[in-house]
N, C-alpha and C. Protein backbone atom coordinates (compact mmCIF):
# COMPACT_ATOMS: atom_id res chain seq x y z
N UNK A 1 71.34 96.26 97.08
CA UNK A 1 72.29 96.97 96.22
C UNK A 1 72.34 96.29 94.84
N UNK A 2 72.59 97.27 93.80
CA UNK A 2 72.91 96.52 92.15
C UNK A 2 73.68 95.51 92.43
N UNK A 3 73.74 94.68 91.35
CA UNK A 3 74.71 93.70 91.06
C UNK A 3 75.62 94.30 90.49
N UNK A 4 75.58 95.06 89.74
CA UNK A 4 76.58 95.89 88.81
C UNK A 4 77.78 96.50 90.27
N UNK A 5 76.99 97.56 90.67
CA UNK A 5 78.08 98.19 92.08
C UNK A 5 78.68 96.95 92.60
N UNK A 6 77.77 95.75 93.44
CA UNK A 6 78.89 95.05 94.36
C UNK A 6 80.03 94.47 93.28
N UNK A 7 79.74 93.79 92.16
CA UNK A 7 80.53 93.66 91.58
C UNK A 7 82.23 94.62 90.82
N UNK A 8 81.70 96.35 90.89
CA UNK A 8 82.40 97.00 90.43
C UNK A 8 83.26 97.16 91.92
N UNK A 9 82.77 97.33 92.78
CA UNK A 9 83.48 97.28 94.09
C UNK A 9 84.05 95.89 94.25
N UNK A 10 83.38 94.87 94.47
CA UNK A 10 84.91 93.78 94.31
C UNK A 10 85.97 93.66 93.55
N UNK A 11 85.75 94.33 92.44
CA UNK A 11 87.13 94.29 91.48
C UNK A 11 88.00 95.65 91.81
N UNK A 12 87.20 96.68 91.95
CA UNK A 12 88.21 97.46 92.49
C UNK A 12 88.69 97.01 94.11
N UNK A 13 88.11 96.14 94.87
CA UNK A 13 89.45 95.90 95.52
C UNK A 13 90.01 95.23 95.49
N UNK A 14 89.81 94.04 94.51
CA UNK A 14 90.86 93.00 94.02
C UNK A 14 92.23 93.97 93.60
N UNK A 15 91.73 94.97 92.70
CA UNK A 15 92.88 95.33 91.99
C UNK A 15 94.14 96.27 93.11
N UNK A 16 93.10 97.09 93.96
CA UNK A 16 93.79 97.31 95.34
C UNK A 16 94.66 96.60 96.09
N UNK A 17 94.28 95.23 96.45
CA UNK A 17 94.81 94.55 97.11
C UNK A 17 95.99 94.00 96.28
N UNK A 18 96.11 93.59 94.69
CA UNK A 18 97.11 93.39 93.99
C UNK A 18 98.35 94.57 94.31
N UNK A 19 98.15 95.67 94.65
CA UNK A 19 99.21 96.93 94.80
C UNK A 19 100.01 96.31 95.76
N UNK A 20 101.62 96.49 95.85
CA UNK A 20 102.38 95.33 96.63
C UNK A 20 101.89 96.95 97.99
N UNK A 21 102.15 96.08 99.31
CA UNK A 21 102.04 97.06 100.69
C UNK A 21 102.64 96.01 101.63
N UNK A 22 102.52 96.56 102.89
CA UNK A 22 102.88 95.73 104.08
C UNK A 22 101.89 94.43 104.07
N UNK A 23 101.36 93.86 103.92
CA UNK A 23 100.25 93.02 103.82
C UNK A 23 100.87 91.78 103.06
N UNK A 24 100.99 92.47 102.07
CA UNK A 24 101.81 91.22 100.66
C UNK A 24 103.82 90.92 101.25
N UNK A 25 103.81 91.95 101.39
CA UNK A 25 105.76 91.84 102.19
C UNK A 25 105.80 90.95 103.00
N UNK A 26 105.02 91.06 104.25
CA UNK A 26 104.67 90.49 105.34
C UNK A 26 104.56 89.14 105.54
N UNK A 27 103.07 88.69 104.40
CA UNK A 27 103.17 87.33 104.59
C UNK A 27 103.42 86.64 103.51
N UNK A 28 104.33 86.88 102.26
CA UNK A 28 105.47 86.51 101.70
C UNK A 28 106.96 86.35 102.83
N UNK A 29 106.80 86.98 103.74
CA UNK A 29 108.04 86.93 104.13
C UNK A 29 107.46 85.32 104.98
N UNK A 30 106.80 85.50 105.72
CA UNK A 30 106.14 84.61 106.88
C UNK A 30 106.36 82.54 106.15
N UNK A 31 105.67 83.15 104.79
CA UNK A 31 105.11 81.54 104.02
C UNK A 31 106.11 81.36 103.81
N UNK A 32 107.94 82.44 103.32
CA UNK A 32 108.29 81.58 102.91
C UNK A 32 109.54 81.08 103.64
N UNK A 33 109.39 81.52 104.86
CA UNK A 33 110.63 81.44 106.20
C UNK A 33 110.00 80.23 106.89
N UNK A 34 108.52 80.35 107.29
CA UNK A 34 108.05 79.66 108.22
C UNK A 34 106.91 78.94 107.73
N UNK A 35 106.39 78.88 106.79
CA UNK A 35 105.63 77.72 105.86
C UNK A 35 103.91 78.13 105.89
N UNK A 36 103.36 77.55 105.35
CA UNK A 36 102.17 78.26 105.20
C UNK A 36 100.81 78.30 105.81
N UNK A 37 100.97 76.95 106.60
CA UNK A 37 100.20 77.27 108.33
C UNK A 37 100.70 78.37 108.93
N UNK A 38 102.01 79.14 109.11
CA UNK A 38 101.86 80.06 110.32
C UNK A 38 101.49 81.56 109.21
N UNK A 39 101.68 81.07 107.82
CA UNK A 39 101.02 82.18 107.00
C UNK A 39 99.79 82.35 106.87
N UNK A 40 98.93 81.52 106.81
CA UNK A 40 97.69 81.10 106.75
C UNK A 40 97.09 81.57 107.75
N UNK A 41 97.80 81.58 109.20
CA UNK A 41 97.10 81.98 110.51
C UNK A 41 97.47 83.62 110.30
N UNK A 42 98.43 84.05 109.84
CA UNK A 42 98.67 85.35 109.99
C UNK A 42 97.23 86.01 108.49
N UNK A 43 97.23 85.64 107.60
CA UNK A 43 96.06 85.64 106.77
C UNK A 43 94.91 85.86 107.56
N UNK A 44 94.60 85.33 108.59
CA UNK A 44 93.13 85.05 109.18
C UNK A 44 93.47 85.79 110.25
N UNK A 45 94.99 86.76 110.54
CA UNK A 45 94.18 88.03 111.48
C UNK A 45 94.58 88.84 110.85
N UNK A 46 94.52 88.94 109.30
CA UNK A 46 94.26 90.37 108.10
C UNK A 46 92.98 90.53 108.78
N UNK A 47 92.80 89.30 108.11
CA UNK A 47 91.30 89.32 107.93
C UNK A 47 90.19 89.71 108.98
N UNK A 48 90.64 89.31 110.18
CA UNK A 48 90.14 90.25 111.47
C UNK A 48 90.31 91.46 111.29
N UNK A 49 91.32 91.97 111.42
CA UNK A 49 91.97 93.01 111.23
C UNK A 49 91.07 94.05 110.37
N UNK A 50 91.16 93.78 109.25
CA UNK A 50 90.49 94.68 107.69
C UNK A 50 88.86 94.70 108.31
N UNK A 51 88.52 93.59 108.98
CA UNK A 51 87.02 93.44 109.58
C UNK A 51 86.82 94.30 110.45
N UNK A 52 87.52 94.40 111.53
CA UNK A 52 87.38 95.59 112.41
C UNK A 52 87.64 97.01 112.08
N UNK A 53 87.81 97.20 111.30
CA UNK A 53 88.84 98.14 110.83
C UNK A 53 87.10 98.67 109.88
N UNK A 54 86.49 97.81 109.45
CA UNK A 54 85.86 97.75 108.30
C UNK A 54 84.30 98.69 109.19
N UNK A 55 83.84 97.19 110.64
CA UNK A 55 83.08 97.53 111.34
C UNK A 55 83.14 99.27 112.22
N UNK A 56 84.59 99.67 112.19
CA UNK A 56 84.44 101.00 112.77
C UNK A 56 84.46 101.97 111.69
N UNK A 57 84.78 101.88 110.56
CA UNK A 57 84.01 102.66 109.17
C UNK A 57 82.54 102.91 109.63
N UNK A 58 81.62 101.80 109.72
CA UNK A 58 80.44 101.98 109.74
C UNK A 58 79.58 102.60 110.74
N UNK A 59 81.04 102.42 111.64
CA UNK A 59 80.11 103.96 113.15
C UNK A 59 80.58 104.68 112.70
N UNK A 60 81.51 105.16 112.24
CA UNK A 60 81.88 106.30 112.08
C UNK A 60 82.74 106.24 112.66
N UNK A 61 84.75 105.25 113.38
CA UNK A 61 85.42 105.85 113.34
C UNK A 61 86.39 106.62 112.54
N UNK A 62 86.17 105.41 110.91
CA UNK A 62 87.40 105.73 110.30
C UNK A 62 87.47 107.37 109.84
N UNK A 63 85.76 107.48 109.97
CA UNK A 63 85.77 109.14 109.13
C UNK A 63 87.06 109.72 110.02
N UNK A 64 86.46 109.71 111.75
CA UNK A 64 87.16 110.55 112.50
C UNK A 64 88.55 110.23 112.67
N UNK A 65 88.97 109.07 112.20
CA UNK A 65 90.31 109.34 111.93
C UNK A 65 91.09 109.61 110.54
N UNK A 66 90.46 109.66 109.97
CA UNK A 66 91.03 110.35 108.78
C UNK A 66 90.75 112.22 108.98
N UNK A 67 90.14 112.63 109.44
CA UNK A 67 89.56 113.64 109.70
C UNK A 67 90.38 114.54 110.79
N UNK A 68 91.28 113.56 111.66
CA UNK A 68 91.63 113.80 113.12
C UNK A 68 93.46 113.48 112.43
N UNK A 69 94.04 114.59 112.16
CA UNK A 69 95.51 114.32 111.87
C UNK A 69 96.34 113.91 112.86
N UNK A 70 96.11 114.22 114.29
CA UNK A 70 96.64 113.35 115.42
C UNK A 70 96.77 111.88 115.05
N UNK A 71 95.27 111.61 115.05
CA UNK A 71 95.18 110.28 115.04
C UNK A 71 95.50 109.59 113.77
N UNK A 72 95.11 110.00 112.59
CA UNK A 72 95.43 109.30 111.60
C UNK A 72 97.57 109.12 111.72
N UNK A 73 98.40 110.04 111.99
CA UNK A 73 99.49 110.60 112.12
C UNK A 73 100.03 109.51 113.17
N UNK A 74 99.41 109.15 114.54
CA UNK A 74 99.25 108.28 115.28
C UNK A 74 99.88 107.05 114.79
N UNK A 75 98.28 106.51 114.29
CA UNK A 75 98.33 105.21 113.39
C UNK A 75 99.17 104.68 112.68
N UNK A 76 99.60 105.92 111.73
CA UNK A 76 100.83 105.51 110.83
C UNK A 76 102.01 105.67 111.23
N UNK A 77 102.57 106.28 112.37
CA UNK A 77 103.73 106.06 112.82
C UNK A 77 103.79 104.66 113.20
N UNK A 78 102.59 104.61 114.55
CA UNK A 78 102.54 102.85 114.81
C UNK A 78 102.62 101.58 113.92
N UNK A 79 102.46 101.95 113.06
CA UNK A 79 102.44 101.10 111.81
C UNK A 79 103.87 100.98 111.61
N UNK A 80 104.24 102.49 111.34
CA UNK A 80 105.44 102.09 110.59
C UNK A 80 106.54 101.55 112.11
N UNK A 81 106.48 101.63 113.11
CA UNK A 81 107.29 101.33 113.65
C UNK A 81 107.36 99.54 114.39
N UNK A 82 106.00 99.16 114.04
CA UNK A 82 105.21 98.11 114.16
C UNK A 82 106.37 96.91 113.35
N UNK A 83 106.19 97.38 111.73
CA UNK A 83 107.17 96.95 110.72
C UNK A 83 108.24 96.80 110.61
N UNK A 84 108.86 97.70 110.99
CA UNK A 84 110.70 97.95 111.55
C UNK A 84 110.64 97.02 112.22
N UNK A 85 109.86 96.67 113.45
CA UNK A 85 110.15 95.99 114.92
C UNK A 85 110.22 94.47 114.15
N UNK A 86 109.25 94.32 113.22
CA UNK A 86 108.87 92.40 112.70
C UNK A 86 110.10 92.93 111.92
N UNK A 87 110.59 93.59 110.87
CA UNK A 87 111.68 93.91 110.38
C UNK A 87 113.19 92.81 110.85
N UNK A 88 113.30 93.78 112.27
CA UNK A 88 114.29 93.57 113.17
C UNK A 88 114.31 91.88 113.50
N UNK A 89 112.73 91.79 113.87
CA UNK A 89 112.72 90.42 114.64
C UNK A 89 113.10 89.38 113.65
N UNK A 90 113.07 89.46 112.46
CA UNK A 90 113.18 88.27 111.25
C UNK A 90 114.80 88.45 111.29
N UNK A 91 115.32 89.66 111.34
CA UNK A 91 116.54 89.29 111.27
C UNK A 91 117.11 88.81 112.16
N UNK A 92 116.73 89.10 113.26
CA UNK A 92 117.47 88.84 115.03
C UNK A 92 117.76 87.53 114.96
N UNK A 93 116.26 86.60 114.04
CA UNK A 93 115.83 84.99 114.48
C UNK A 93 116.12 85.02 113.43
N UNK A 94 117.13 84.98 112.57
CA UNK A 94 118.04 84.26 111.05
C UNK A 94 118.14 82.96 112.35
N UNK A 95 119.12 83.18 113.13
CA UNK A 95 119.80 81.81 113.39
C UNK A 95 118.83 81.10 114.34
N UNK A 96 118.23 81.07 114.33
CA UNK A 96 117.13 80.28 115.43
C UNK A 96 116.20 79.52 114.95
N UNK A 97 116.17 78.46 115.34
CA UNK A 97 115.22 76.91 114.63
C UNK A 97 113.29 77.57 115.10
N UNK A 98 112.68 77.74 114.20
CA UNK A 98 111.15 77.48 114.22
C UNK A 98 110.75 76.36 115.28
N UNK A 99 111.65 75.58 115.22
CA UNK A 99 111.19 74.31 115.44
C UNK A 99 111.20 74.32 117.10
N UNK A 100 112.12 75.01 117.80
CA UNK A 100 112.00 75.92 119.13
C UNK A 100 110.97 76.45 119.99
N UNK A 101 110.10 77.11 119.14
CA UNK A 101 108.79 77.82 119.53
C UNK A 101 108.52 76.73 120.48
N UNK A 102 107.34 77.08 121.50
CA UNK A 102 106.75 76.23 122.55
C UNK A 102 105.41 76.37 121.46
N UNK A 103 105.10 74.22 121.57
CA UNK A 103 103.91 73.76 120.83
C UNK A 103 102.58 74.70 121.39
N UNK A 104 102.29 74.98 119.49
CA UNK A 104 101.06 75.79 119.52
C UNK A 104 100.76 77.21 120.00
N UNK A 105 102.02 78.13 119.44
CA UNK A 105 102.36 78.91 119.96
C UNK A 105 103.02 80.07 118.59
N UNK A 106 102.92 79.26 117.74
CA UNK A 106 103.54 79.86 116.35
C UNK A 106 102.61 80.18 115.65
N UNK A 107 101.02 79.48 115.52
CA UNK A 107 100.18 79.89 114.52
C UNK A 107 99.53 81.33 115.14
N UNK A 108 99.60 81.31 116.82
CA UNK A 108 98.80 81.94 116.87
C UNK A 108 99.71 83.55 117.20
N UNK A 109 100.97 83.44 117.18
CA UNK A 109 102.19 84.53 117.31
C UNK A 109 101.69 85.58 115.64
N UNK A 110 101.68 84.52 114.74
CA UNK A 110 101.73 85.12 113.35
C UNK A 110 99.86 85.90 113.33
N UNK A 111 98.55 85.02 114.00
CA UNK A 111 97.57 85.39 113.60
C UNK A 111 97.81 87.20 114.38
N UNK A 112 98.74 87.15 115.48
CA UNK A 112 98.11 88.25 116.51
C UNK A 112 98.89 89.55 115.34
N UNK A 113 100.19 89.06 114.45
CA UNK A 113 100.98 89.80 114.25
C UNK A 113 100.25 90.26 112.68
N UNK A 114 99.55 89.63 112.65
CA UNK A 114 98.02 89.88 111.21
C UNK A 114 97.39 91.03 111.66
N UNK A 115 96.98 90.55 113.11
CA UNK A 115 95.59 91.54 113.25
C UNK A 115 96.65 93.00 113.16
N UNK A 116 97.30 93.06 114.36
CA UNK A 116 97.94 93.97 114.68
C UNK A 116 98.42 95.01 113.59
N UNK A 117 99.33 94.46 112.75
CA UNK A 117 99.47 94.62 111.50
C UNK A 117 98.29 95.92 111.16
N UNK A 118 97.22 95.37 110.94
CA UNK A 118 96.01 95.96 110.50
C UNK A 118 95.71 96.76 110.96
N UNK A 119 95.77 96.42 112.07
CA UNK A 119 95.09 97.86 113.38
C UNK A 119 95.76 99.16 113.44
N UNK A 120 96.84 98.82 112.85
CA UNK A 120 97.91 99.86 112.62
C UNK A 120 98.04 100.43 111.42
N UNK A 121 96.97 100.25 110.07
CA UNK A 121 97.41 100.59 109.29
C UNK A 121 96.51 101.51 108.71
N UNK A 122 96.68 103.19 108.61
CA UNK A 122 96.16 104.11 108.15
C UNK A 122 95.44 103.89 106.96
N UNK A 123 95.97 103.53 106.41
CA UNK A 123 95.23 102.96 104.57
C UNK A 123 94.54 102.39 104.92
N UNK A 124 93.47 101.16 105.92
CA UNK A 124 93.06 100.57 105.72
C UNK A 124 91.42 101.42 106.00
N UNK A 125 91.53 102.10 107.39
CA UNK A 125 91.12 103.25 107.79
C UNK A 125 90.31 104.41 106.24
N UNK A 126 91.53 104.61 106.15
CA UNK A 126 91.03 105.42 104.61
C UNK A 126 90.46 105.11 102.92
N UNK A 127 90.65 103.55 102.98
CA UNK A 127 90.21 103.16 101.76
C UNK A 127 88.62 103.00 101.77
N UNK A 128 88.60 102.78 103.61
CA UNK A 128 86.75 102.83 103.73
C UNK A 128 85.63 104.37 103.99
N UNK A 129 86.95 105.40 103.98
CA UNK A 129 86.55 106.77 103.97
C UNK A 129 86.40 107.00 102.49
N UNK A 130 87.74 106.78 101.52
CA UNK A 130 88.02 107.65 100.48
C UNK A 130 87.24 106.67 99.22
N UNK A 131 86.89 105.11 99.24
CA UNK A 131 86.92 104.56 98.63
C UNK A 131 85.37 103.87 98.33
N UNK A 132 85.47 103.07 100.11
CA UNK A 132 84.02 102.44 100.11
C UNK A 132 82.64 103.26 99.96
N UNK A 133 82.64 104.76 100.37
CA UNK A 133 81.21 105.54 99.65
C UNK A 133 80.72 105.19 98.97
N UNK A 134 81.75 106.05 97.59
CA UNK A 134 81.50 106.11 96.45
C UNK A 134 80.44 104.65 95.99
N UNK A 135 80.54 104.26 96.31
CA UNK A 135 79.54 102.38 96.26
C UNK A 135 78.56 102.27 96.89
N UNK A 136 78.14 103.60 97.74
CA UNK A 136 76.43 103.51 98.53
C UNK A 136 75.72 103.99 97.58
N UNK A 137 74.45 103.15 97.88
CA UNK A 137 73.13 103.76 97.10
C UNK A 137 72.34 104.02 98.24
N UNK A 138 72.21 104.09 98.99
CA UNK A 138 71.44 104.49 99.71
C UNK A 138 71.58 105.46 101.32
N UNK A 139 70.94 106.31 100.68
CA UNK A 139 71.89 107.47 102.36
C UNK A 139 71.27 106.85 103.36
N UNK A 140 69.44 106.27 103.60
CA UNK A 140 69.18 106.50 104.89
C UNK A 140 69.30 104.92 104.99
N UNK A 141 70.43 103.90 104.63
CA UNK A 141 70.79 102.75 104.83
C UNK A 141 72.21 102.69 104.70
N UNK A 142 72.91 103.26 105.30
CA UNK A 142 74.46 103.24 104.65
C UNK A 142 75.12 102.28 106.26
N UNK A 143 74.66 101.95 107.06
CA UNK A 143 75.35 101.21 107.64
C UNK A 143 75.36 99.50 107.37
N UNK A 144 73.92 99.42 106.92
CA UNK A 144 73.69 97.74 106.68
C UNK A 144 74.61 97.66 105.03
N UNK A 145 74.53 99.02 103.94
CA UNK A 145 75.68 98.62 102.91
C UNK A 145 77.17 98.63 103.07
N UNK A 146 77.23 99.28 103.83
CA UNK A 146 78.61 99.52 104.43
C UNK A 146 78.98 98.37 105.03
N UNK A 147 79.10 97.92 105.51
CA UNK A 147 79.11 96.32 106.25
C UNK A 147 78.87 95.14 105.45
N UNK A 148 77.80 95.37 104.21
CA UNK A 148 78.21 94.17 103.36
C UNK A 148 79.44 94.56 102.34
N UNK A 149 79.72 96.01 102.06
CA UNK A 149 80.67 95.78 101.51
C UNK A 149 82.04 95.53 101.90
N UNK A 150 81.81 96.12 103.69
CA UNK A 150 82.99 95.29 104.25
C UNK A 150 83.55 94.07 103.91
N UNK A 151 82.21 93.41 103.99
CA UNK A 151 82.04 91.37 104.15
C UNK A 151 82.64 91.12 102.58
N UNK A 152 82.44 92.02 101.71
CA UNK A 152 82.90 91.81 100.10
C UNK A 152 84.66 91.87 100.34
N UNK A 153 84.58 93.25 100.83
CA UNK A 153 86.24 93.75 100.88
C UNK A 153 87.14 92.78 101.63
N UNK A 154 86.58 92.10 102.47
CA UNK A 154 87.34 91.36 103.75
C UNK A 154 87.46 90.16 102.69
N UNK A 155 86.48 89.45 102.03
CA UNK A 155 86.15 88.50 101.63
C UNK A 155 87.52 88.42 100.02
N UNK A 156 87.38 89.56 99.31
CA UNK A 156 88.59 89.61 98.50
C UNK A 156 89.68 89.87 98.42
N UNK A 157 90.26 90.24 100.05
CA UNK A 157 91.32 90.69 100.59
C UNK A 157 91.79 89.69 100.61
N UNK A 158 91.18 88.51 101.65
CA UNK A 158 91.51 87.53 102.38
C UNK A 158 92.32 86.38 100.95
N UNK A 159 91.50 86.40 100.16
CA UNK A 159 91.70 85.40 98.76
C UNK A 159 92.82 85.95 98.25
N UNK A 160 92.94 87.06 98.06
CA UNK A 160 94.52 87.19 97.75
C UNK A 160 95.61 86.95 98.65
N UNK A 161 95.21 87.03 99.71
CA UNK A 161 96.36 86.97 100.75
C UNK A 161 96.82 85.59 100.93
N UNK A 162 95.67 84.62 100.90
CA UNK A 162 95.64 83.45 101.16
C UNK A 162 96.76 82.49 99.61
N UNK A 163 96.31 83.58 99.04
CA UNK A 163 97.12 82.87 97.20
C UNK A 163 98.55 83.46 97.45
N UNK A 164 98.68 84.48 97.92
CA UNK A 164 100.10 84.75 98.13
C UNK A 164 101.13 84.11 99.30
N UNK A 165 100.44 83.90 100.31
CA UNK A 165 100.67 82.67 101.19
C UNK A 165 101.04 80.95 100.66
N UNK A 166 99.93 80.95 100.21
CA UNK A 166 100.29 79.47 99.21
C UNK A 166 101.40 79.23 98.74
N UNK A 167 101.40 80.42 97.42
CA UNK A 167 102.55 80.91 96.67
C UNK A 167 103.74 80.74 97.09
N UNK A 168 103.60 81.50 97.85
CA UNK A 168 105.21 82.00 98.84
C UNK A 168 105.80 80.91 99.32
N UNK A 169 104.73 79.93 100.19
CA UNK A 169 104.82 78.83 100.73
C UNK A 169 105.45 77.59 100.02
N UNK A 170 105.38 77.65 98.71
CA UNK A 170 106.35 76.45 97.89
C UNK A 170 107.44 76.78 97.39
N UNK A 171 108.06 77.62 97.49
CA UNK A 171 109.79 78.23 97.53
C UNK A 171 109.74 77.77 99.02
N UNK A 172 109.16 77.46 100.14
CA UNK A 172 110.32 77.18 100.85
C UNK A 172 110.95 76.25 101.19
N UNK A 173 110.56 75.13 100.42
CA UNK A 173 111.34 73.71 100.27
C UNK A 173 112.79 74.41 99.43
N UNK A 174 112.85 74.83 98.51
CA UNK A 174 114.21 75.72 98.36
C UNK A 174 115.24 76.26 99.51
N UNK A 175 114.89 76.31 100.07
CA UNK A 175 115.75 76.92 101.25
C UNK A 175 115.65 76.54 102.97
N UNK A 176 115.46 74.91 102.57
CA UNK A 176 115.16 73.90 103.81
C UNK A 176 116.73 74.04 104.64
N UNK A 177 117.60 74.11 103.55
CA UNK A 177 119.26 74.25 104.04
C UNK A 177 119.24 75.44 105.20
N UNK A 178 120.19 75.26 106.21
CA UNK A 178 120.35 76.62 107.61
C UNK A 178 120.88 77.84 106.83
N UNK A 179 121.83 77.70 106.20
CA UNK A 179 122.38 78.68 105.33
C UNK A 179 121.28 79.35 104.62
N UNK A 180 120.91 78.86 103.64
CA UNK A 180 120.07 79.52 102.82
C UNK A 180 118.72 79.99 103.06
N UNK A 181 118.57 79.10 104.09
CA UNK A 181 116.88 79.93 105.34
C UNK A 181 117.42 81.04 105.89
N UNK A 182 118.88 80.71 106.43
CA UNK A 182 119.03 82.38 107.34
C UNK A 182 119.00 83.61 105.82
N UNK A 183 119.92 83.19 104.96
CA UNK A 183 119.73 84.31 103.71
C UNK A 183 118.85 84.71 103.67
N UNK A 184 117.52 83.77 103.06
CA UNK A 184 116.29 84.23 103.19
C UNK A 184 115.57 84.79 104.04
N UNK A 185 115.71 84.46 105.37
CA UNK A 185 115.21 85.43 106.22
C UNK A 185 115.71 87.10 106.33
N UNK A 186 116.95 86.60 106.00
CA UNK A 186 117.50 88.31 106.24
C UNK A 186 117.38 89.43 105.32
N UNK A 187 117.36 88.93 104.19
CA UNK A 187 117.00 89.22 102.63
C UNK A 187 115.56 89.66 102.82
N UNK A 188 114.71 88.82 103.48
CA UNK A 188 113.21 89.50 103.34
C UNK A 188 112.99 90.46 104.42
N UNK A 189 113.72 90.37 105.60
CA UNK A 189 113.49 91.17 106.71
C UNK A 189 114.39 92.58 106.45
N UNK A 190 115.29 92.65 105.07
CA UNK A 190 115.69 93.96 104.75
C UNK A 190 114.40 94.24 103.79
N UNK A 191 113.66 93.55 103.07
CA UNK A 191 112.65 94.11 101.98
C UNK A 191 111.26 94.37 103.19
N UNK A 192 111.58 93.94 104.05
CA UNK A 192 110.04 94.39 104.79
C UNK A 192 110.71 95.72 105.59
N UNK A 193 111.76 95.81 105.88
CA UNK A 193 112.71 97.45 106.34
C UNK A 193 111.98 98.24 105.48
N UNK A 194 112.43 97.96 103.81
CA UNK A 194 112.56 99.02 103.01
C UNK A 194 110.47 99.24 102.61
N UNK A 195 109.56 98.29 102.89
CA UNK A 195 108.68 98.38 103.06
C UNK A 195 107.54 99.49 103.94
N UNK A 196 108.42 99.49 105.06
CA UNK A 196 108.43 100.33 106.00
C UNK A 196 108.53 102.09 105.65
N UNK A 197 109.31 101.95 105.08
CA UNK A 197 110.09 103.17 104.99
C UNK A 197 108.90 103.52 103.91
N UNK A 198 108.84 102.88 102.69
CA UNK A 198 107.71 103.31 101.45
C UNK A 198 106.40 103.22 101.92
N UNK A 199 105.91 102.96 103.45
CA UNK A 199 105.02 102.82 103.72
C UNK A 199 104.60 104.21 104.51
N UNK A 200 105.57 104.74 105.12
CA UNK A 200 105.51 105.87 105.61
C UNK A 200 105.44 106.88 104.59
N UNK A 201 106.18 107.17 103.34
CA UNK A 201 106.20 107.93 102.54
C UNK A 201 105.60 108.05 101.66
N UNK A 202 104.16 106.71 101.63
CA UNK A 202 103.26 106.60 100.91
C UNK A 202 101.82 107.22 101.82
N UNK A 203 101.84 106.80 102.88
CA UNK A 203 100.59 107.44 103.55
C UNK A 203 100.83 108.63 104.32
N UNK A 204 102.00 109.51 104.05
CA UNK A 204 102.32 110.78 104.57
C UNK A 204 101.24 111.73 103.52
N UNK A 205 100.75 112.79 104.51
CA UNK A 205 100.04 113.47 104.07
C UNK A 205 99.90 115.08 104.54
């Protein structure tokens, strides 16, 4: 493939991935409640996530679910109800110590709640229908380009996610206090509610 295309396709999904969604809510909320190892792990099952998501583009499921209003309709309910539920759960656990969890049991709670996340999310499905084409050059090779531009898309997803994790992650020495962690938790677990809600009314179709 040109250098010119992979390049015009990594920036358009840099600039994609800059658009705030469940993705950025999510693990802003995660880095800055629960610090940036269990963000970091939830980062690395986007990143599964957007990968699989990426690999069934290239058989051909995402066509058929974008194609299949059941299923696409499916997806995004699950999604959105997916969100509500982590929603709920951030608020439920305002008063409850992290520090509780049974060892080695927190990085990998946040990676499953990454993938999942993903698996559930209609847009991700459709950005490799409506988006990733347009970037083939070649018809009777479109699965081996399709798949590296996965490896591009996954690859510039992940870097933002990982910077917003970081990010997020040094405000939370700010709010080491019980008081002001539960605020914060509850405060972000109403902005990942209202996330929810714009998430449904963004991929309604």
């Amino acid at each position: 493939m040109l250098f010119e295309t992979l390049l015009g396709f990594a920036l358009t999904s840099f600039v994609i991935e800059l658009t705030p969604g469940p993705n950025m809510a999510y693990l802003a909320v995660v880095a800055a409640t629960e610090g940036r190892r269990p963000a970091l792990s939830a980062v690395a099952g986007v990143a599964l996530g957007l990968g699989l998501v990426g690999l069934g583009a290239a058989l051909g499921l995402a066509a058929a679910i974008s194609a299949s209003d059941l299923l696409y309709q499916g997806l995004r309910w699950g999604g959105v109800v997916y969100l509500l539920w982590l929603a709920w759960d951030g608020w439920h656990g305002a008063d409850e110590a992290v520090a509780h969890a049974p060892p080695g049991s927190t990085n990998w709670r946040y990676f499953r709640r990454g993938l999942v996340t993903n698996l559930l999310n209609p847009k991700a499905a459709v950005f490799y229908v409506a988006v990733l084409p347009g970037f083939l050059l070649t018809p009777e090779d479109v699965l081996r380009e399709t798949l590296l531009l996965t490896v591009i898309y996954v690859t510039v997803a992940t870097a933002v996610h990982a910077t917003i994790a970081v990010l997020a992650g040094t405000a939370r020495a700010l709010f080491e206090h019980p008081a002001r962690e539960r605020a914060l938790r509850r405060t972000l677990s109403l902005v990942l509610a209202a996330i929810a809600f714009w998430f449904a009314w963004k991929t309604g179709r």
